[in-house]
C-alpha atoms as a PDB file:
ATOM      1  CA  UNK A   1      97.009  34.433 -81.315  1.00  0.00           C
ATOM      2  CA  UNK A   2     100.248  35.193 -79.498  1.00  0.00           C
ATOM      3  CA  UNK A   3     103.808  36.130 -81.867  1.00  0.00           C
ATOM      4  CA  UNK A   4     105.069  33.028 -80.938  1.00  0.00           C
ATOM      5  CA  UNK A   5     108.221  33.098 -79.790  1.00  0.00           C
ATOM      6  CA  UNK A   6     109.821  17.750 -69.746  1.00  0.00           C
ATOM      7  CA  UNK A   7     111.673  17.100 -66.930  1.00  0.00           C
ATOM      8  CA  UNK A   8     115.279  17.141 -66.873  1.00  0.00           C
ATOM      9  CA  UNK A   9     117.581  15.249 -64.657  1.00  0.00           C
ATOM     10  CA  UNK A  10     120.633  13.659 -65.113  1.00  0.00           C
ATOM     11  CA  UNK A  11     119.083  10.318 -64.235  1.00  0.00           C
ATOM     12  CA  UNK A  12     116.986  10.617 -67.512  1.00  0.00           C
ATOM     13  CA  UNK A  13     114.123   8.061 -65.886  1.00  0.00           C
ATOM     14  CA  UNK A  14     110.833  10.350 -65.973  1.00  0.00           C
ATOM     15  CA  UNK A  15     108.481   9.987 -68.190  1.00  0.00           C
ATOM     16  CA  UNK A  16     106.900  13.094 -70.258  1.00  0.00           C
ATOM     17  CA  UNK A  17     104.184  13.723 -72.505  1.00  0.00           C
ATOM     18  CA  UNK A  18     104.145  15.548 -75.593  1.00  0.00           C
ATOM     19  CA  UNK A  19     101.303  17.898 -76.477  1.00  0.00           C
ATOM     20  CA  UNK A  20     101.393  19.364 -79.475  1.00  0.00           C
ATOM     21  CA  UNK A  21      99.951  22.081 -80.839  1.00  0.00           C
ATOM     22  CA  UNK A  22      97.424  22.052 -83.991  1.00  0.00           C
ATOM     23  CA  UNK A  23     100.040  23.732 -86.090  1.00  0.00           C
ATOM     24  CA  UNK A  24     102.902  21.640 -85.462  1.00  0.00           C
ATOM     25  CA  UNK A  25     101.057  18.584 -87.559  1.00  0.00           C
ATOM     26  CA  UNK A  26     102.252  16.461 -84.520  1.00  0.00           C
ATOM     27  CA  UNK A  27      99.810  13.397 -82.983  1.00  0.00           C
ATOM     28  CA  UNK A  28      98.077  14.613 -79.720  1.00  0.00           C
ATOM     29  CA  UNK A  29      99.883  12.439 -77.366  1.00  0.00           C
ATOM     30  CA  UNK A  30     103.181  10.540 -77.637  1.00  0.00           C
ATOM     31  CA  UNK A  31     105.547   9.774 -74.656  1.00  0.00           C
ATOM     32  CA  UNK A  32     108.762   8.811 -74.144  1.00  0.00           C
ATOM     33  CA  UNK A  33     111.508   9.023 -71.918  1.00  0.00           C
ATOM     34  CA  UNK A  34     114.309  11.993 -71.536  1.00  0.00           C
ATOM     35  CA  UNK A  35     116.648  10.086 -72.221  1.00  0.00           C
ATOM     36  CA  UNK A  36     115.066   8.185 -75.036  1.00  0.00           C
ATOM     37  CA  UNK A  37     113.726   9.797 -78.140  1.00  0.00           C
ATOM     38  CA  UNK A  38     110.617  11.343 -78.873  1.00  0.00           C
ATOM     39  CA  UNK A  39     109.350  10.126 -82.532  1.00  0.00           C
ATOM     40  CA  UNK A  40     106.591  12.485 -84.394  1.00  0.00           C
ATOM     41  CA  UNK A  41     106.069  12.581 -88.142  1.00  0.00           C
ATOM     42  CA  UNK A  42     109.483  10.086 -88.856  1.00  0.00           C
ATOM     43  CA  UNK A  43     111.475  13.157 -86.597  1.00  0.00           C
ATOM     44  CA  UNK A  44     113.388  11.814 -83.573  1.00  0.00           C
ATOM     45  CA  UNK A  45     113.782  13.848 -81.052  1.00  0.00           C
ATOM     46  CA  UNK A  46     115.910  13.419 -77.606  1.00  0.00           C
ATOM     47  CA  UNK A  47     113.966  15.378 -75.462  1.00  0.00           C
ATOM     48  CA  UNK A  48     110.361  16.588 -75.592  1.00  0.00           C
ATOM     49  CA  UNK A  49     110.825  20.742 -76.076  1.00  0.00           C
ATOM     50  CA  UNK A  50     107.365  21.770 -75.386  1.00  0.00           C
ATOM     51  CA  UNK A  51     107.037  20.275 -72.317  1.00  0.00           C
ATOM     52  CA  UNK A  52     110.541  21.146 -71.059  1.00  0.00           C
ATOM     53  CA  UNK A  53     109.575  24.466 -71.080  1.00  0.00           C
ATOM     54  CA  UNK A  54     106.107  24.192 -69.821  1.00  0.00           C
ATOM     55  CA  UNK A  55     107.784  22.887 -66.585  1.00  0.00           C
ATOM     56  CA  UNK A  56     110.448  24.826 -66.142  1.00  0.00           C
ATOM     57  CA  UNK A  57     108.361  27.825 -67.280  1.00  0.00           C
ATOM     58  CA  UNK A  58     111.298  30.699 -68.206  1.00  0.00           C
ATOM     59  CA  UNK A  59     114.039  28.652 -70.444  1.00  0.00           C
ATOM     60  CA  UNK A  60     116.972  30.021 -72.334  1.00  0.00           C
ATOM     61  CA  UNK A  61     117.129  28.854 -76.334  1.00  0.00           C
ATOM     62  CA  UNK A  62     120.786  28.381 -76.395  1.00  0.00           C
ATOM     63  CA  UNK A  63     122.714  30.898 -74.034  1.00  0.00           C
ATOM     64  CA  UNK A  64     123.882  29.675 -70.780  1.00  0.00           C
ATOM     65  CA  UNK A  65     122.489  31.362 -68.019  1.00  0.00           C
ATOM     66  CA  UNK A  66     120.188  31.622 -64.898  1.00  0.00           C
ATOM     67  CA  UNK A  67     117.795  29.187 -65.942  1.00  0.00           C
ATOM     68  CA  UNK A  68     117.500  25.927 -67.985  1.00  0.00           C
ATOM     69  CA  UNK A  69     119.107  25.812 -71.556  1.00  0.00           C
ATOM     70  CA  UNK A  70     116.833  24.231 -74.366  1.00  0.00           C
ATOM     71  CA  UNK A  71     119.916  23.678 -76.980  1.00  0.00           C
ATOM     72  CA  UNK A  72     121.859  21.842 -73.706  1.00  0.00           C
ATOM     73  CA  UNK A  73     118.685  19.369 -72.481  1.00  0.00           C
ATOM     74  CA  UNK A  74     118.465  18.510 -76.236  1.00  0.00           C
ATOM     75  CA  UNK A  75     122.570  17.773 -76.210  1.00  0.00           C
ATOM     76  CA  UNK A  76     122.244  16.194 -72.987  1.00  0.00           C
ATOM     77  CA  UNK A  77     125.902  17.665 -72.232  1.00  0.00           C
ATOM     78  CA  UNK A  78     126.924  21.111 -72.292  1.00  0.00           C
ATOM     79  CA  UNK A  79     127.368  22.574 -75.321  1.00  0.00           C
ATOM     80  CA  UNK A  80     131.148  24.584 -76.250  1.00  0.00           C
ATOM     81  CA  UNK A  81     130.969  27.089 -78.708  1.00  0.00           C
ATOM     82  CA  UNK A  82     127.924  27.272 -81.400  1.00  0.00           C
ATOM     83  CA  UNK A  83     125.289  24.702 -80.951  1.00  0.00           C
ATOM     84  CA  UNK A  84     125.677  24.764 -84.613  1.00  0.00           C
ATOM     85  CA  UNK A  85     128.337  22.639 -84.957  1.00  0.00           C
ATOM     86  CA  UNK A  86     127.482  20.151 -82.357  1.00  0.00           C
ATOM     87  CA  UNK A  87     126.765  16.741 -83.461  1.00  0.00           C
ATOM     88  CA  UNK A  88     123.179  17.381 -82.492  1.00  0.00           C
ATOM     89  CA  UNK A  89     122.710  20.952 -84.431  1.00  0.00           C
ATOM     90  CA  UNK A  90     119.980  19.695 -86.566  1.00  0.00           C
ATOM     91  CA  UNK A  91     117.717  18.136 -83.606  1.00  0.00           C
ATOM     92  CA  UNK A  92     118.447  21.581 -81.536  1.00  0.00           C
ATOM     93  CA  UNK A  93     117.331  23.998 -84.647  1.00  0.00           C
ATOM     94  CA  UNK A  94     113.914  21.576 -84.789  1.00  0.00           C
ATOM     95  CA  UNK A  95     113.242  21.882 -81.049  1.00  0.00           C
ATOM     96  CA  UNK A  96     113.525  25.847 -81.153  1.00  0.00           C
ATOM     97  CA  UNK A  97     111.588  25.760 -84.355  1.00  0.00           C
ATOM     98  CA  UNK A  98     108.807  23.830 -82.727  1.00  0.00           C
ATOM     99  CA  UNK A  99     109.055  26.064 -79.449  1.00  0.00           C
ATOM    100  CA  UNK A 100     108.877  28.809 -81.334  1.00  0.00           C
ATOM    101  CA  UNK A 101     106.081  27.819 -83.454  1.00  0.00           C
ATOM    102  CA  UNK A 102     103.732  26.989 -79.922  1.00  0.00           C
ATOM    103  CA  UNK A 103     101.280  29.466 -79.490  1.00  0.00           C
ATOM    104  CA  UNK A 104     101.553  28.769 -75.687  1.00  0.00           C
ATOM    105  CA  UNK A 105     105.337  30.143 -75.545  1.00  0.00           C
ATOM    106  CA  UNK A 106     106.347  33.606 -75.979  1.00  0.00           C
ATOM    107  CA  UNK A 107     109.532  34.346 -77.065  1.00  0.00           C
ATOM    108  CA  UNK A 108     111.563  37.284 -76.130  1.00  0.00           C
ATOM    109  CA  UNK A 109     114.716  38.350 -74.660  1.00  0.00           C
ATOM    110  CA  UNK A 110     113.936  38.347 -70.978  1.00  0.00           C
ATOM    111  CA  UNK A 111     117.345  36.768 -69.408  1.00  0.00           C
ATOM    112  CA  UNK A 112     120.338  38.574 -70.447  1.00  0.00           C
ATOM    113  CA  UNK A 113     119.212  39.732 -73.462  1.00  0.00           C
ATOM    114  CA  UNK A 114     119.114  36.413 -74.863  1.00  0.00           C
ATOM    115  CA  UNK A 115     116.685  34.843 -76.598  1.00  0.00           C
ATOM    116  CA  UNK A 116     114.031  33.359 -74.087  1.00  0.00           C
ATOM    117  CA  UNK A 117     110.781  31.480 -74.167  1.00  0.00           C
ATOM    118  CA  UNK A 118     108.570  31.656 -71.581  1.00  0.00           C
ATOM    119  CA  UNK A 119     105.465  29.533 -70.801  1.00  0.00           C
ATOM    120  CA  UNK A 120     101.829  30.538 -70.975  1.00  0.00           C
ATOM    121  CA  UNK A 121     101.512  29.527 -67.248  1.00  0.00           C
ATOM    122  CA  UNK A 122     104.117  32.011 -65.985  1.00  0.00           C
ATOM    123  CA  UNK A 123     103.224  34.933 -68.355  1.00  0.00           C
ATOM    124  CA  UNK A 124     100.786  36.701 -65.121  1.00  0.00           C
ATOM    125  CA  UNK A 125     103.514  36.363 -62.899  1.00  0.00           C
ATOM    126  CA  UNK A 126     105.456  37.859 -65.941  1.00  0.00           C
ATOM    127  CA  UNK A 127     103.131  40.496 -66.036  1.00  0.00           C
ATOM    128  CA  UNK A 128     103.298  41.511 -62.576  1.00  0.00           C
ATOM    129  CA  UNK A 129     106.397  41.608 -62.232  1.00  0.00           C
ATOM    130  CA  UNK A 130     106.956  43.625 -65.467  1.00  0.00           C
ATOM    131  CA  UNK A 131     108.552  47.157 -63.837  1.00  0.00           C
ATOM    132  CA  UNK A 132     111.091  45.037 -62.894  1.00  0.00           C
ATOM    133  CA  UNK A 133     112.257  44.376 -66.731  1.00  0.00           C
ATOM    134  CA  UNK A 134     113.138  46.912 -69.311  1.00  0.00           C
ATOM    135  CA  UNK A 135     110.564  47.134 -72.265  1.00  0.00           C
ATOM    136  CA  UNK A 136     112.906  45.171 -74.950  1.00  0.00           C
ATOM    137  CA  UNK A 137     113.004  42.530 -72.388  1.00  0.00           C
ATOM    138  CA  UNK A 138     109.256  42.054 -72.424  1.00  0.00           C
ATOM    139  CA  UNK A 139     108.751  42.434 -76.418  1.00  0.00           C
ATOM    140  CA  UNK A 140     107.772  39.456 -77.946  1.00  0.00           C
ATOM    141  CA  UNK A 141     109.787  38.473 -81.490  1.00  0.00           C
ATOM    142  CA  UNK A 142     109.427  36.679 -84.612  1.00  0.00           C
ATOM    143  CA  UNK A 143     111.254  35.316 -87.202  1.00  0.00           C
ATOM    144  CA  UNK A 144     110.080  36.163 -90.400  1.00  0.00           C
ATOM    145  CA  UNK A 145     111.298  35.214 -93.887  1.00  0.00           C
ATOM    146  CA  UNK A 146     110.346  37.321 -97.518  1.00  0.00           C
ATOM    147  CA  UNK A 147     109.713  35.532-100.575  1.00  0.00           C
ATOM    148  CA  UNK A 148     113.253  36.109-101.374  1.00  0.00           C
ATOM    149  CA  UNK A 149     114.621  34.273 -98.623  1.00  0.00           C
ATOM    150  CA  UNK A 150     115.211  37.742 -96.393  1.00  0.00           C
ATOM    151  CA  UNK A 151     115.550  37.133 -92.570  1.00  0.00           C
ATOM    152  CA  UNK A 152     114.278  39.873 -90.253  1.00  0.00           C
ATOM    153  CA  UNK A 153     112.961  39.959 -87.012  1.00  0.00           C
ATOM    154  CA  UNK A 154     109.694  41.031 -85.846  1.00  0.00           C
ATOM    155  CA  UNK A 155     108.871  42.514 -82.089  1.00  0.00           C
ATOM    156  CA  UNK A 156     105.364  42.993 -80.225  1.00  0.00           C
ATOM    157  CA  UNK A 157     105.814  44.905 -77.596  1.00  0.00           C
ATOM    158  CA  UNK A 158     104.645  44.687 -74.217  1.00  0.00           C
ATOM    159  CA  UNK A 159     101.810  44.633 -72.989  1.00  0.00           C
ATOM    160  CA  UNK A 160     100.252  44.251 -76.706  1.00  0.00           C
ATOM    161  CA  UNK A 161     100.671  40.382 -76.656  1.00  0.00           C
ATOM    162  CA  UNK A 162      99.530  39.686 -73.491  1.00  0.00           C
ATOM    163  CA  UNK A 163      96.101  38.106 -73.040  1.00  0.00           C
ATOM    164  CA  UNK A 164      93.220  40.217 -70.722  1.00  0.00           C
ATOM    165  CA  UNK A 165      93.379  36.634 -68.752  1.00  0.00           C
ATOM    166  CA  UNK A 166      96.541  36.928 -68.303  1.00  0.00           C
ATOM    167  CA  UNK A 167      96.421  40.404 -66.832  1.00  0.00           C
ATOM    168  CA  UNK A 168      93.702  39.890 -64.991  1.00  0.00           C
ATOM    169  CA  UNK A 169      95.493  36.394 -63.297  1.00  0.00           C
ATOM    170  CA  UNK A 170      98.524  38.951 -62.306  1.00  0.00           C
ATOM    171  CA  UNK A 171      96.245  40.833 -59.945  1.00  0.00           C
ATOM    172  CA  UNK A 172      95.641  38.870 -58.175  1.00  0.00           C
ATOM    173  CA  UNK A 173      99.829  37.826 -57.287  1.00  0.00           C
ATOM    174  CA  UNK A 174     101.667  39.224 -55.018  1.00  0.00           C
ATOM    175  CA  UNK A 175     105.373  40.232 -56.087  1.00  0.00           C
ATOM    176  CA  UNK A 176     106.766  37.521 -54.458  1.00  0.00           C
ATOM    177  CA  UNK A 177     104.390  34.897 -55.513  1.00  0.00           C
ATOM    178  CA  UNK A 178     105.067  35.908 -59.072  1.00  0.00           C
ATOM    179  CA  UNK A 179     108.732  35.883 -58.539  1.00  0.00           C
ATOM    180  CA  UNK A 180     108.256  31.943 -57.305  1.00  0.00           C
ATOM    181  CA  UNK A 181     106.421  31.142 -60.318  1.00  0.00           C
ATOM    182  CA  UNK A 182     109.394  32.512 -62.339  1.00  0.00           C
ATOM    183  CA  UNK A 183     111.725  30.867 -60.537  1.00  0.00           C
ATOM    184  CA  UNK A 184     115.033  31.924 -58.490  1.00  0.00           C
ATOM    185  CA  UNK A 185     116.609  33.803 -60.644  1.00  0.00           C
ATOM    186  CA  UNK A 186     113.367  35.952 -60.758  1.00  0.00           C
ATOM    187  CA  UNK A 187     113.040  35.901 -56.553  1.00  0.00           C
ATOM    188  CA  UNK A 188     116.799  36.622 -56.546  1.00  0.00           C
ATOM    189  CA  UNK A 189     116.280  40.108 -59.107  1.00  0.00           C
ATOM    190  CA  UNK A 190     112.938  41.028 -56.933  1.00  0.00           C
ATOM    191  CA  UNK A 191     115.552  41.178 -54.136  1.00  0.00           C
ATOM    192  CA  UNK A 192     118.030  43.010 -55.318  1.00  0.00           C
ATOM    193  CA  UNK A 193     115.830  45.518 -56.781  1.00  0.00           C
ATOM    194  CA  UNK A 194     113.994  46.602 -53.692  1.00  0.00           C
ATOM    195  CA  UNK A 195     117.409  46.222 -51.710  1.00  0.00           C
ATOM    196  CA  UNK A 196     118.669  49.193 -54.194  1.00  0.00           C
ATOM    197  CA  UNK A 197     115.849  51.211 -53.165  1.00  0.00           C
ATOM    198  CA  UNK A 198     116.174  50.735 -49.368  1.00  0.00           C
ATOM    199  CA  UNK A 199     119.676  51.522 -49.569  1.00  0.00           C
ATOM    200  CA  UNK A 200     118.702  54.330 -51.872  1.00  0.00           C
ATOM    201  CA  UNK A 201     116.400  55.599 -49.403  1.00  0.00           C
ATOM    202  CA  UNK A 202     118.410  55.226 -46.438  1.00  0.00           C
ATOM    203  CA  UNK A 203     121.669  57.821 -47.919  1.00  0.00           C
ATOM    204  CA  UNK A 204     118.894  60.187 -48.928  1.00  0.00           C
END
């Protein structure tokens, strides 16, 4: 069991489908449109968060950045200041609560520093691309709470959470197959990287 932690487009017409995981209490199957609402248990929801970041496969919770923004595909406009205080705070705190509750989404700080989930799917191209990341990057966290109401955060770090499936998937990638999986902001830090060490090499 890991830590923890649908389509967007402005035209809002695709359909999604939301699978949900055995501890979210949620029905098997419900879809909806993007720019509808997704209805589970009596809880409307605009967007469906799971699969958002199965398809996109590395999302940001709430920080703007390289890669898609979970609080901002939930607001369906960009989001100034604290997502707190938007009008939509309390459907953005359930959709990270029931990201972070997926057992198919590890949750770390692997963009910026920032909170980050990343899909089952992608985590062997996470994997083998993992020299490329500093070690807090790759620890997965968790929220925990005490009896008393105490909030503290919990880290796994790498490789502990990853699955032998997973590691044995990454083998067989290439860099820059892995770096496609992850998207362009991975392809784009592959490139930098081994431009460094050319250059590197070169004044030696």
């Amino acid at each position: 069991m890991i830590l923890i932690t649908g389509a967007t487009g402005t035209n809002g017409v695709e359909t999604v489908k939301l699978l949900s995981t055995q501890r979210s209490g949620m029905p098997r199957e419900c879809t909806d449109r993007i720019s509808g609402t997704v209805s589970s248990n009596g809880i409307r929801m605009n967007v469906d968060a799971i699969s958002f970041v199965r398809q996109h496969g590395v999302v940001l919770e709430s920080a703007k950045g390289p890669v898609p923004n979970l609080a901002q595909a939930v607001a369906r406009v960009p989001i100034h200041g604290n997502w707190w205080a938007h009008p939509d705070g309390k459907e953005i705190f359930r959709a990270t609560r029931l990201v972070r509750s997926s057992e198919d989404v590890l949750v770390c700080r692997l963009v910026n520093g920032k909170v980050t989930y990343v899909d089952r799917r992608v985590w062997p191209a996470l994997v083998r691309l993992a020299s490329y990341f500093k070690k807090d990057a790759l620890a997965a966290i968790r929220e925990e709470h005490s009896a008393k109401g105490a909030h503290r955060i919990k880290t796994l770090p790498f490789p502990k959470w990853t699955p032998a499936r997973a590691r044995e998937s990454a083998k067989a990638l290439s860099e820059e197959e892995a770096a496609a999986q992850l998207g362009p902001w991975a392809i784009a830090l592959v490139h930098r990287h081994n431009s460094g060490s050319i250059r590197a090499k070169t004044h030696k």
